[in-house]
N, C-alpha and C. Protein backbone atom coordinates (compact mmCIF):
# COMPACT_ATOMS: atom_id res chain seq x y z
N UNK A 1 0.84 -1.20 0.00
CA UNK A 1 0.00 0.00 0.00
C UNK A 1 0.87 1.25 0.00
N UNK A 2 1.64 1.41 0.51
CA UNK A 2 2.87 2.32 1.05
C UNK A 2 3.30 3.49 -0.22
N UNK A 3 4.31 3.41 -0.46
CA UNK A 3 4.54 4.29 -1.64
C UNK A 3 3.75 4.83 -2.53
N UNK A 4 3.05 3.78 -3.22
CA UNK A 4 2.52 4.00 -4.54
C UNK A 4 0.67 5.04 -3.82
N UNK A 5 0.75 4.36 -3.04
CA UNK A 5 -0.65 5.47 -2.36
C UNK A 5 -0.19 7.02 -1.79
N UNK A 6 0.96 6.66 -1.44
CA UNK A 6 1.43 8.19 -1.04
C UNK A 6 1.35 9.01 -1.84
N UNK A 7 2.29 8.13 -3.52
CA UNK A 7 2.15 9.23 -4.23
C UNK A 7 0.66 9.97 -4.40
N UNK A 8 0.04 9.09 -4.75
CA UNK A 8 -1.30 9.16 -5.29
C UNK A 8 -2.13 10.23 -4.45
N UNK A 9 -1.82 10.30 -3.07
CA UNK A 9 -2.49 10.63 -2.21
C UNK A 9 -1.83 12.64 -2.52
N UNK A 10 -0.58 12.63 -2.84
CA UNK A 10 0.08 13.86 -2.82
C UNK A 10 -0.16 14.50 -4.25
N UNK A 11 -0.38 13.67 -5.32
CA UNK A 11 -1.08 14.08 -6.27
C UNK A 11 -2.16 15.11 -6.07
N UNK A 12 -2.98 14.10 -5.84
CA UNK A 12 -4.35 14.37 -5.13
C UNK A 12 -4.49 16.28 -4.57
N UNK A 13 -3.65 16.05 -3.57
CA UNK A 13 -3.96 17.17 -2.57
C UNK A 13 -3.57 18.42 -3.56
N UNK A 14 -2.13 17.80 -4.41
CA UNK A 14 -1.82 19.38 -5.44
C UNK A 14 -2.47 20.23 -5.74
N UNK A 15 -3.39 18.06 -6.68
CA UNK A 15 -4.46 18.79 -8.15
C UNK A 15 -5.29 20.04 -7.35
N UNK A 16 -5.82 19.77 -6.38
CA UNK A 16 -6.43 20.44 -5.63
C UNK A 16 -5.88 21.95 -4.49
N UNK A 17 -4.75 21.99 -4.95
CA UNK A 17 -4.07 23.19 -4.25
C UNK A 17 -4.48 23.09 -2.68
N UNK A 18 -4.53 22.10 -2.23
CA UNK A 18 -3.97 21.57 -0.81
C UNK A 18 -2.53 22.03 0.00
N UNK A 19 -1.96 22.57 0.68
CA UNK A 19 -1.10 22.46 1.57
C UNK A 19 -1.48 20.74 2.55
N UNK A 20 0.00 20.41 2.91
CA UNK A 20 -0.60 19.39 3.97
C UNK A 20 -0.80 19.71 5.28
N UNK A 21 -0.80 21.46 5.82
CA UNK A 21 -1.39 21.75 6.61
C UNK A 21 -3.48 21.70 6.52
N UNK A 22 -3.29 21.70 5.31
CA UNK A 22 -4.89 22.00 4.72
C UNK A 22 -5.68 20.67 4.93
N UNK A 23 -4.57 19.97 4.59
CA UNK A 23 -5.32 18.16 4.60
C UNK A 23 -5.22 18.11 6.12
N UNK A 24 -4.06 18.10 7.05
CA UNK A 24 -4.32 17.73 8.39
C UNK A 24 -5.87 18.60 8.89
N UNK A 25 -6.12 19.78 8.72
CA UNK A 25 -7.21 20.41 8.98
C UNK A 25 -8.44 19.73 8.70
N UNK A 26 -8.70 18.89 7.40
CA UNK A 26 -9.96 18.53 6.86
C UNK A 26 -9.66 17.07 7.58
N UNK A 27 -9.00 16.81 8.43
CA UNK A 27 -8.76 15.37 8.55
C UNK A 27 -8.89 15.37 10.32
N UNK A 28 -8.90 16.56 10.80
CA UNK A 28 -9.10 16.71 12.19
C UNK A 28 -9.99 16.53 13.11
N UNK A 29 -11.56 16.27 12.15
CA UNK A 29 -12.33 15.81 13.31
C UNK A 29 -12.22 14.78 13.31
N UNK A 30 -11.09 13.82 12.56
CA UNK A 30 -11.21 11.99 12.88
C UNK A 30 -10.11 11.94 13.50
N UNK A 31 -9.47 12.85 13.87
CA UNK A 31 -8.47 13.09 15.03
C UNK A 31 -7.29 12.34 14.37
N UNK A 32 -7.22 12.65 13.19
CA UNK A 32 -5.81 11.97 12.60
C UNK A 32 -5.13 13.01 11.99
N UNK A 33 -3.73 13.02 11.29
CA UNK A 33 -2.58 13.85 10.76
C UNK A 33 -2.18 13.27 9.71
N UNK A 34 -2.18 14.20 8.76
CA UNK A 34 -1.54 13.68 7.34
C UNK A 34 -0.21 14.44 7.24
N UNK A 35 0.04 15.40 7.56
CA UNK A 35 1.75 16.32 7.41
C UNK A 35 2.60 15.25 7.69
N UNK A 36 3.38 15.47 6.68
CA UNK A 36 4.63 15.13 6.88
C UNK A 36 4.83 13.62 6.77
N UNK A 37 3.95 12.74 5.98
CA UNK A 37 3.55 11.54 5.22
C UNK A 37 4.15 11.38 4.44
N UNK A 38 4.47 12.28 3.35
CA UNK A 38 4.86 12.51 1.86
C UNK A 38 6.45 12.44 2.31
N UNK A 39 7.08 13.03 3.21
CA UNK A 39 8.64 13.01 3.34
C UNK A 39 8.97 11.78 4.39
N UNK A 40 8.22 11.02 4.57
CA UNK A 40 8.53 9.80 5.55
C UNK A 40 8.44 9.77 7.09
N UNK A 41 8.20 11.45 7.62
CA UNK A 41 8.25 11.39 8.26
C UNK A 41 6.64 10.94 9.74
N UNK A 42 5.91 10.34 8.60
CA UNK A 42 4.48 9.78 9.77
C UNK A 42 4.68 8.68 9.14
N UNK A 43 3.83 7.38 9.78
CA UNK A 43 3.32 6.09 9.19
C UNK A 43 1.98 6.28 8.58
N UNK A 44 1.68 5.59 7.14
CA UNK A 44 0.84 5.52 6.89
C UNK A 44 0.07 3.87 7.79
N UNK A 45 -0.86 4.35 8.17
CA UNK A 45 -1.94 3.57 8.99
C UNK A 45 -3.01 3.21 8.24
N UNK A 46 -3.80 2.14 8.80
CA UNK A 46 -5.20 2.01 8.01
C UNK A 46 -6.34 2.98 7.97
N UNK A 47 -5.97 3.58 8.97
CA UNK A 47 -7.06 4.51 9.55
C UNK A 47 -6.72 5.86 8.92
N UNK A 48 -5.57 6.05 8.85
CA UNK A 48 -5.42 7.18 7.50
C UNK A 48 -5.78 7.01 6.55
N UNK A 49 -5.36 5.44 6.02
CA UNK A 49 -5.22 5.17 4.33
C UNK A 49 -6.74 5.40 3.67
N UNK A 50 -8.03 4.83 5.02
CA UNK A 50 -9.25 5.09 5.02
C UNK A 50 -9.86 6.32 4.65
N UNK A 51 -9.30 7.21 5.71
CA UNK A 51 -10.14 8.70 5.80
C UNK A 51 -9.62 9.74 4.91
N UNK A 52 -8.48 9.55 4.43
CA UNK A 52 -7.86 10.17 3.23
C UNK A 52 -9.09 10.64 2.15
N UNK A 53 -9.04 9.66 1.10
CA UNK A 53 -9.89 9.48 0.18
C UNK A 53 -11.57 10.56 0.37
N UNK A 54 -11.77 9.82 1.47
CA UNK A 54 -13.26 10.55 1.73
C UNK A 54 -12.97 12.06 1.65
N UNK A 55 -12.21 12.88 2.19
CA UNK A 55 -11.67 14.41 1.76
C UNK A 55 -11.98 14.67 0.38
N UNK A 56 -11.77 14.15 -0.55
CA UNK A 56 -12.55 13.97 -2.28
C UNK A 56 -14.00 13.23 -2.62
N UNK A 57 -14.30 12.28 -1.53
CA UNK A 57 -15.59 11.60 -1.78
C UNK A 57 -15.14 10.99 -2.46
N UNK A 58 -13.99 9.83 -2.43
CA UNK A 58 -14.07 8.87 -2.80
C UNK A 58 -13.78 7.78 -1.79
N UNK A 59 -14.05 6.23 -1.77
CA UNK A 59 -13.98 5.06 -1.22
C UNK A 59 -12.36 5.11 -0.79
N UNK A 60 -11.97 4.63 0.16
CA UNK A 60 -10.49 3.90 0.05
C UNK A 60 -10.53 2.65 -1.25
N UNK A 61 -11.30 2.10 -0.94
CA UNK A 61 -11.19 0.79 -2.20
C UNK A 61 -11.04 1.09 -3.62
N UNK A 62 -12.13 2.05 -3.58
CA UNK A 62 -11.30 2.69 -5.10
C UNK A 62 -10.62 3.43 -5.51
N UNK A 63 -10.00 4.54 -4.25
CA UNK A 63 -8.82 5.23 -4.19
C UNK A 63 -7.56 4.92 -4.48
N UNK A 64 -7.37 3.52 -3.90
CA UNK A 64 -6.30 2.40 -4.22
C UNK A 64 -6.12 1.96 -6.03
N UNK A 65 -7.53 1.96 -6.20
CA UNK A 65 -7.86 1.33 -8.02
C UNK A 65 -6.49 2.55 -8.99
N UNK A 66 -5.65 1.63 -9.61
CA UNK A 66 -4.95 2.36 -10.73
C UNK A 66 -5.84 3.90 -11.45
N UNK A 67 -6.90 2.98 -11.85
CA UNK A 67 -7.51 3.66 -12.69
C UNK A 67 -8.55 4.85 -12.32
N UNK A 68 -8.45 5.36 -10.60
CA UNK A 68 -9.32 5.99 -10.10
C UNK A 68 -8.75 7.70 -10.95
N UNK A 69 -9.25 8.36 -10.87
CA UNK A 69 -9.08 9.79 -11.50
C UNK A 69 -8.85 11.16 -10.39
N UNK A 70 -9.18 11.95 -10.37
CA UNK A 70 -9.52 13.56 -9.82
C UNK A 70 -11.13 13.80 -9.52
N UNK A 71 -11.51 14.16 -9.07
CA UNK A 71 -12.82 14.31 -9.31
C UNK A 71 -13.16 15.43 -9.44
N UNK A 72 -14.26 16.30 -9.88
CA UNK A 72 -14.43 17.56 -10.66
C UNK A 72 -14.67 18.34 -8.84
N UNK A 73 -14.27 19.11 -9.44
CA UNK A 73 -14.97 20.11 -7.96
C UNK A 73 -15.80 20.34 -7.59
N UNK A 74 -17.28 20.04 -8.33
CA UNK A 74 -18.29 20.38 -8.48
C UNK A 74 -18.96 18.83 -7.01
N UNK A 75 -17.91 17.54 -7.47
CA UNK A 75 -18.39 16.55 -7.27
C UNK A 75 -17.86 16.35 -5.71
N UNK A 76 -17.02 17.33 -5.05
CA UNK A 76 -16.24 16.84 -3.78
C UNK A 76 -17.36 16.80 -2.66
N UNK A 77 -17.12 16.62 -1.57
CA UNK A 77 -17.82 17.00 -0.11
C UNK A 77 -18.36 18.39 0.17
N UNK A 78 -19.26 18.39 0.17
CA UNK A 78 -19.46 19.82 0.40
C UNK A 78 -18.65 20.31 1.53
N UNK A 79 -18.12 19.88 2.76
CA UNK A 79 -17.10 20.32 3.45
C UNK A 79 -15.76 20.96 2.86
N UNK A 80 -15.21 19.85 2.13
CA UNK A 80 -13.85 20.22 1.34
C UNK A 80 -14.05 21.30 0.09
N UNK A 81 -15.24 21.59 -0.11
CA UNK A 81 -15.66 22.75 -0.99
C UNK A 81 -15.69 24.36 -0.75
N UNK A 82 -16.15 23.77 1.05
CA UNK A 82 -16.23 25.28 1.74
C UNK A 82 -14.83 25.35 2.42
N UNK A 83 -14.59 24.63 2.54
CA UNK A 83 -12.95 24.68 3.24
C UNK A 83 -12.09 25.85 1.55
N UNK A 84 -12.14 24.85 0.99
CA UNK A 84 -11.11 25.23 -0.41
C UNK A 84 -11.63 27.07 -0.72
N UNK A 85 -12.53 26.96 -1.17
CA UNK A 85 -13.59 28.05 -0.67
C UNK A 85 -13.33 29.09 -0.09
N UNK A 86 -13.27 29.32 1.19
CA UNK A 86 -13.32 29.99 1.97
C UNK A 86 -11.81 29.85 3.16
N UNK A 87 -11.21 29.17 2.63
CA UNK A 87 -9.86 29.11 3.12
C UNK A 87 -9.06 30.41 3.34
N UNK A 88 -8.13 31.30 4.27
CA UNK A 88 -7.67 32.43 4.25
C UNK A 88 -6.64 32.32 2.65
N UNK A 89 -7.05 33.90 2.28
CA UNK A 89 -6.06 34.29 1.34
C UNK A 89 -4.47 33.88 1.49
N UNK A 90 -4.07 33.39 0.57
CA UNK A 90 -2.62 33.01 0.36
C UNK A 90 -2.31 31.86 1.28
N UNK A 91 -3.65 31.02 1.50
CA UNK A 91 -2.99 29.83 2.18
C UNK A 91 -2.76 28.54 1.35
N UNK A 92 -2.72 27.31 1.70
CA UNK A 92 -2.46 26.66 0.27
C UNK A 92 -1.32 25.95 0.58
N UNK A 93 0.24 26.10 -0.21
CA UNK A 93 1.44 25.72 0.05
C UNK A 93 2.29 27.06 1.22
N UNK A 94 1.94 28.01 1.45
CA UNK A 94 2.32 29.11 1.39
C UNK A 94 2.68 29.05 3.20
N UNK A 95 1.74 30.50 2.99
CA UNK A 95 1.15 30.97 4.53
C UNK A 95 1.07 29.38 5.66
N UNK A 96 -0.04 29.10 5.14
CA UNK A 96 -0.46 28.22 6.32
C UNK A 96 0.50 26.99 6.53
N UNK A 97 1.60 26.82 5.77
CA UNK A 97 2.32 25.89 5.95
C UNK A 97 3.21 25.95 6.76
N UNK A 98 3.68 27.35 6.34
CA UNK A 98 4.71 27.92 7.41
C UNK A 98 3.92 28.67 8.96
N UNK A 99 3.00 29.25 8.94
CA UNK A 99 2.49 29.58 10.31
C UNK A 99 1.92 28.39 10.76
N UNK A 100 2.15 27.36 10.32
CA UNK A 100 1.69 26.12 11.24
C UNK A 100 3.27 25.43 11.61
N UNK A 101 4.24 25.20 10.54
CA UNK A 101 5.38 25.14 10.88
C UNK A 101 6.07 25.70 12.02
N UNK A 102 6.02 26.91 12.01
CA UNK A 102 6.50 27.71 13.21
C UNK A 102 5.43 28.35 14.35
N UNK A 103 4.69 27.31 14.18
CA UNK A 103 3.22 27.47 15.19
C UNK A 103 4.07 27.73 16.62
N UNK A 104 4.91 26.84 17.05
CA UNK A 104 5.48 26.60 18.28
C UNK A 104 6.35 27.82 18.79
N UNK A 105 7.09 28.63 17.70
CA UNK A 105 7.55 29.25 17.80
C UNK A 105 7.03 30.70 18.52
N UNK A 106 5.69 30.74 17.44
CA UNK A 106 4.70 31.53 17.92
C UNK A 106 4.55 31.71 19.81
N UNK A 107 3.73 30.48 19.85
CA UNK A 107 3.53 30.01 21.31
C UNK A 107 4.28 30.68 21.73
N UNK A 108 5.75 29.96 22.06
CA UNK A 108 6.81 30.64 23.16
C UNK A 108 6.61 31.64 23.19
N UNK A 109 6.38 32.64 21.96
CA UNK A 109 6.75 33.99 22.21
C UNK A 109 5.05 34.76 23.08
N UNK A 110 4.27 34.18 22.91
CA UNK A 110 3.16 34.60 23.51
C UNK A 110 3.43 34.02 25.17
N UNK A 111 3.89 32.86 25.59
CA UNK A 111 3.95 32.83 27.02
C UNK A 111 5.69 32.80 27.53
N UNK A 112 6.21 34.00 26.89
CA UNK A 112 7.79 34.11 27.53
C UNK A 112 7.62 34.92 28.99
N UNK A 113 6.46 35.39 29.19
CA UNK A 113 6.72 36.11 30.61
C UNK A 113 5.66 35.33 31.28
N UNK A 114 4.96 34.27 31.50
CA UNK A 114 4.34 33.11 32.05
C UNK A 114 5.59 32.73 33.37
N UNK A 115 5.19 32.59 34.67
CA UNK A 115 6.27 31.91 35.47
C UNK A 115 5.66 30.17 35.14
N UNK A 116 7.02 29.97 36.13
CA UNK A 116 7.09 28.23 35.85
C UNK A 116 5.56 28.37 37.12
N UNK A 117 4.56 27.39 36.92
CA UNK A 117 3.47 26.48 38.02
C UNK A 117 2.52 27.70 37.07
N UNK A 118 2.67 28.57 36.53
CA UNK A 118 0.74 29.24 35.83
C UNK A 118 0.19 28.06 35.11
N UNK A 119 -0.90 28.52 35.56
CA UNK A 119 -1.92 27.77 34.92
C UNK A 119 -3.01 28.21 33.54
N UNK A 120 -3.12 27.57 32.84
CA UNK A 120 -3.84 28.48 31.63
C UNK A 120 -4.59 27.35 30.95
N UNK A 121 -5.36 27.65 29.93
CA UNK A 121 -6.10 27.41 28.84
C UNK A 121 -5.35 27.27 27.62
N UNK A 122 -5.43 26.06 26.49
CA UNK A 122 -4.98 26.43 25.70
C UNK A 122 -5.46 28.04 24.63
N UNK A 123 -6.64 28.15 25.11
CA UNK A 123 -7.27 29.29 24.55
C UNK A 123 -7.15 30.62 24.92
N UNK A 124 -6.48 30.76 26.03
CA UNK A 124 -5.23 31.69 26.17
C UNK A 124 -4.18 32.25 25.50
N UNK A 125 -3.89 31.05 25.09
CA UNK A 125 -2.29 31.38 24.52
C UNK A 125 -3.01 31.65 22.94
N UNK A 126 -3.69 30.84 22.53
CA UNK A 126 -4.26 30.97 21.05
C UNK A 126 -4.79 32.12 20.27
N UNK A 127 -5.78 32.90 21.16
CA UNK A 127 -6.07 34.07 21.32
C UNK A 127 -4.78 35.41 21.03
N UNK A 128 -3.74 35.36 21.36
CA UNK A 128 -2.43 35.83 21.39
C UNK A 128 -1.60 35.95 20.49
N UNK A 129 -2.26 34.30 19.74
CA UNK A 129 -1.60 34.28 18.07
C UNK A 129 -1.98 35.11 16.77
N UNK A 130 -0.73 35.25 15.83
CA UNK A 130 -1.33 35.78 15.02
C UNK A 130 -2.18 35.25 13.79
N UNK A 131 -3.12 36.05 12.80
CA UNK A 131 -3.85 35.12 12.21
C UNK A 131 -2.91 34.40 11.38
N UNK A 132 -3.25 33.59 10.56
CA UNK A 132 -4.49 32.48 10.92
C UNK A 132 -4.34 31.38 12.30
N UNK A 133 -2.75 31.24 12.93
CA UNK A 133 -2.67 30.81 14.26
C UNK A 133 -3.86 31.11 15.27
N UNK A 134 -4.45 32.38 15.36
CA UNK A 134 -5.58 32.47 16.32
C UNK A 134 -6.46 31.67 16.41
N UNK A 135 -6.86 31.15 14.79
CA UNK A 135 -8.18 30.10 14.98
C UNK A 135 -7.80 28.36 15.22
N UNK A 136 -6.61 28.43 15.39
CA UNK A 136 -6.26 27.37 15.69
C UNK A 136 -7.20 26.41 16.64
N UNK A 137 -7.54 25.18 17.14
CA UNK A 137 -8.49 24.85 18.34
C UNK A 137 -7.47 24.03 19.70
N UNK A 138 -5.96 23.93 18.95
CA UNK A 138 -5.87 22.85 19.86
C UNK A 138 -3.74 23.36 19.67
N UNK A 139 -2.96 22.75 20.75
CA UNK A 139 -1.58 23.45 20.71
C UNK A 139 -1.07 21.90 20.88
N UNK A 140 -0.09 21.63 19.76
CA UNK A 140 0.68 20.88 20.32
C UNK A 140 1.96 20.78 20.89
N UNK A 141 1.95 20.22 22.68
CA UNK A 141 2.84 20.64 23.51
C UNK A 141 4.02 19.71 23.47
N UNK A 142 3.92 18.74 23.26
CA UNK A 142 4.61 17.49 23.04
C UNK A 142 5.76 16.71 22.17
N UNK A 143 6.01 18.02 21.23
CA UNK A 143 7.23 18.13 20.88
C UNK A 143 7.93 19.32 19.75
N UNK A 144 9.33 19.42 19.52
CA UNK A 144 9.76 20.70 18.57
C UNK A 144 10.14 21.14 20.14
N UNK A 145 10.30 22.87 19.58
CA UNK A 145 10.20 23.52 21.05
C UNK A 145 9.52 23.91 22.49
N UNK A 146 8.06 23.31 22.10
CA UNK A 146 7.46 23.44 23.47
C UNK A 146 7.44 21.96 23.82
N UNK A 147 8.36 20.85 23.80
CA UNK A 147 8.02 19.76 24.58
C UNK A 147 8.87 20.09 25.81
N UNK A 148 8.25 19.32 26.93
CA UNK A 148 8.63 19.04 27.80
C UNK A 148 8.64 21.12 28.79
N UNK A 149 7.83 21.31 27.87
CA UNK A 149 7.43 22.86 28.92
C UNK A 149 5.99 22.33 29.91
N UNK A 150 5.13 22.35 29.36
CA UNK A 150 4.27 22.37 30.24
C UNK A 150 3.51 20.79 30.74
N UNK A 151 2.70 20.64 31.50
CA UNK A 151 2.07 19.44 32.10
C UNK A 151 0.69 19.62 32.30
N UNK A 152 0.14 18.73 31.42
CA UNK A 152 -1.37 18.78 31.76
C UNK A 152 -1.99 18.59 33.19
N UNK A 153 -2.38 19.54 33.83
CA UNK A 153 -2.89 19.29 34.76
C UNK A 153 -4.50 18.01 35.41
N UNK A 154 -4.82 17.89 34.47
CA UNK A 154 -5.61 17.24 34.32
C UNK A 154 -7.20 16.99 34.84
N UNK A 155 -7.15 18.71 34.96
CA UNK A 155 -8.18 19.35 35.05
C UNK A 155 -9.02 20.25 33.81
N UNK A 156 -10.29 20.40 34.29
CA UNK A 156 -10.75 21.33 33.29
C UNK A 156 -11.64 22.72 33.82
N UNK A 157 -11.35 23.66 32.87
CA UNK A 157 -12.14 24.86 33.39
C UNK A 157 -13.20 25.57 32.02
N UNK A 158 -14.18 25.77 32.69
CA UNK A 158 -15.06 26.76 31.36
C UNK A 158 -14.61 27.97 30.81
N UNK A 159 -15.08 28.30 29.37
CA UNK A 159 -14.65 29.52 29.60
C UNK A 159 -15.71 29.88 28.40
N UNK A 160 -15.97 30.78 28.03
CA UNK A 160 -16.89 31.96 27.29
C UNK A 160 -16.50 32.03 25.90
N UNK A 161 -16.39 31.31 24.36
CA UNK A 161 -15.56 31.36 23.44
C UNK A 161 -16.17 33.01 22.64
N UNK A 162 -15.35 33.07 21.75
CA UNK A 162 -16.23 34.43 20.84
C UNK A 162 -17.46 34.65 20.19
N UNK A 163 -17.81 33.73 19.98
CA UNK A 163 -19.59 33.33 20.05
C UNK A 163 -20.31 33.23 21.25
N UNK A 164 -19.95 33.55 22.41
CA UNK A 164 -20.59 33.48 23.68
C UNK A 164 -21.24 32.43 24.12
N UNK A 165 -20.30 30.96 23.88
CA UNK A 165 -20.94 30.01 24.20
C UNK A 165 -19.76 29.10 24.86
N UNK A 166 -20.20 28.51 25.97
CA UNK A 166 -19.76 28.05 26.70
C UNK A 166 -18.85 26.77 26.78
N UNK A 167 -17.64 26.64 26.59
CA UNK A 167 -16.92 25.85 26.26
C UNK A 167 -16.33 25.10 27.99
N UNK A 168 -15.39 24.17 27.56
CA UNK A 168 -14.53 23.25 28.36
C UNK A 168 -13.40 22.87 28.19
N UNK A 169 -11.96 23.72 28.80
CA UNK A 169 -10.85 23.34 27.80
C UNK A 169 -9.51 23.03 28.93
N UNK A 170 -9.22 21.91 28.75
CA UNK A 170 -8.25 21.58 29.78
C UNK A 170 -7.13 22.10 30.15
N UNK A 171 -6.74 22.02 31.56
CA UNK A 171 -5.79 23.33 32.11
C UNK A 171 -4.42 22.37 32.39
N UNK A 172 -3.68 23.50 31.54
CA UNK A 172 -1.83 23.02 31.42
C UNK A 172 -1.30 24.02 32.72
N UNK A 173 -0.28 23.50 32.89
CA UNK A 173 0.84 23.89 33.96
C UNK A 173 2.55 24.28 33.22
N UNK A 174 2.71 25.17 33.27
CA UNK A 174 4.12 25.81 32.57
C UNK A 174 5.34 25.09 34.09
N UNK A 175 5.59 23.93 33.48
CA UNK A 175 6.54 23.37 33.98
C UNK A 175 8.01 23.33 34.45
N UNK A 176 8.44 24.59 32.95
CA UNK A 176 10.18 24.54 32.67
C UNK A 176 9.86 26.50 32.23
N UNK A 177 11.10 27.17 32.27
CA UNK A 177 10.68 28.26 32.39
C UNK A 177 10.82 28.94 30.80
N UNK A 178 10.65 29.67 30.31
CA UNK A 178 11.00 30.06 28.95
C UNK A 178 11.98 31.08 28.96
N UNK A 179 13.11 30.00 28.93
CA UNK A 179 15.05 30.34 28.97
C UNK A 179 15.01 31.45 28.11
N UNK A 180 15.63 32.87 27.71
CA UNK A 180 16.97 33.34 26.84
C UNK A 180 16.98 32.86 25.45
N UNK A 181 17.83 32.14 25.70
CA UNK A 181 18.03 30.83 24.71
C UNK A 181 16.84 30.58 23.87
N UNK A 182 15.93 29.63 24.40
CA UNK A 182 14.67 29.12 24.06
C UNK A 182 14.09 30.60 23.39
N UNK A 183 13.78 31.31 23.74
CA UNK A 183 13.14 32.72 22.92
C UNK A 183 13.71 33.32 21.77
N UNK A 184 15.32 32.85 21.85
CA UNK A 184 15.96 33.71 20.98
C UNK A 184 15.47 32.44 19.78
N UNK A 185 15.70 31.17 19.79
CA UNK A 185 15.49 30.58 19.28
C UNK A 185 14.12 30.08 18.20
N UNK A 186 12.84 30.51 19.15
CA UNK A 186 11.45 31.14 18.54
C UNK A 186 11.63 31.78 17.97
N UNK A 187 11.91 33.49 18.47
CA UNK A 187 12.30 34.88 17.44
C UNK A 187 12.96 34.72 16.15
N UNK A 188 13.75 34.13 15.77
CA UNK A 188 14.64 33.82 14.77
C UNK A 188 13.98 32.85 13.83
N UNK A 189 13.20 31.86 14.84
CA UNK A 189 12.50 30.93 13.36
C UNK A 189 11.55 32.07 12.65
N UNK A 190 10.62 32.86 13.68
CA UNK A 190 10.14 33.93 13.18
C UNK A 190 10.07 34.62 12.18
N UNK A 191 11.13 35.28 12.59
CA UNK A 191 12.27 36.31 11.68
C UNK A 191 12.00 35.52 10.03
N UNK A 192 12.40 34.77 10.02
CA UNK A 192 12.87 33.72 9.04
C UNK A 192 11.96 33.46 7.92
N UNK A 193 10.80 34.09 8.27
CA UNK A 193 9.42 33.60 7.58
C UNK A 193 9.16 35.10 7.03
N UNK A 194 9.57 36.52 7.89
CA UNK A 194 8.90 37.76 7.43
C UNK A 194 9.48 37.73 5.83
């Protein structure tokens, strides 16, 4: 299955002016990740190889078929229509590849004056980001430069989202402090992108 679906699969996302930040997005309420597939660096799983396809409305079974095609735009998910659609300007390969790339970077620089034991929301720090980072829903702490900073506390607190409706979002603990070093190191991936 391996290779020859990858390609197929990276085809795919081009024909369609996909970033693979764009595909992890349309692939997020099945709580799976497609980035970084194409360079070796994820396993393709069944449970990817599955939910892939459906992003176009097509089967895995016939996604796999040699002879499967593109499908017209007219014919996709209406999800992946309004996504493509209504996606921010200049995102694509571009923008959103790199402000998701240096997502982490971001972060640090929004909680460099946080002491070590605060407690927060990921919707704290998110709020802080710049667009399209703001609409982000979720931070990953767990590795790059913010691993091993903070600790889920393993609690939860409400809070009020911008629609005035009442959410539930679990509360982290700033564990390790945000070094010198560590900032200069954010700033510069930064830099790097203006």
């Amino acid at each position: 299955m391996g290779d020859r679906y990858i390609e197929k699969a990276k085809a795919f996302r081009l024909h369609f002016g996909l970033s693979e930040d764009d595909v992890d997005f349309l692939l997020k309420s099945k709580g799976l990740a497609y980035s970084r597939l194409e360079v070796g660096k994820r396993t393709l799983t069944l449970e990817l190889a599955e939910a892939y396809p459906l992003i176009y409305g097509i089967e895995y079974c016939d996604f796999k078929k040699d002879n499967t095609s593109f499908p017209e735009f007219s014919e996709l998910p209406q999800a992946t229509k309004d996504y493509i659609n209504n996606r921010p300007e200049g995102s694509g390969n571009t923008v959103g590849l790199k402000g998701t790339k240096n997502m982490a970077s971001y972060v640090i620089r929004a909680i460099k004056d946080f002491p070590v034991g605060r407690e927060f929301l990921n919707v704290e720090v998110l709020k802080e980001l710049p667009a399209p980072l703001d609409k982000e829903t979720s931070i990953t702490w767990n590795n790059g430069l913010l691993k091993g900073l903070v600790k889920a506390a393993r609690k939860y607190e409400s809070y009020v989202d911008e629609k005035g409706e009442t959410k539930r979002g679990m509360v982290y603990t700033l564990v390790k402090p945000i070094t010198p070093e560590l900032l200069e190191r954010a700033l510069k991936n930064i830099e790097k992108e203006k």
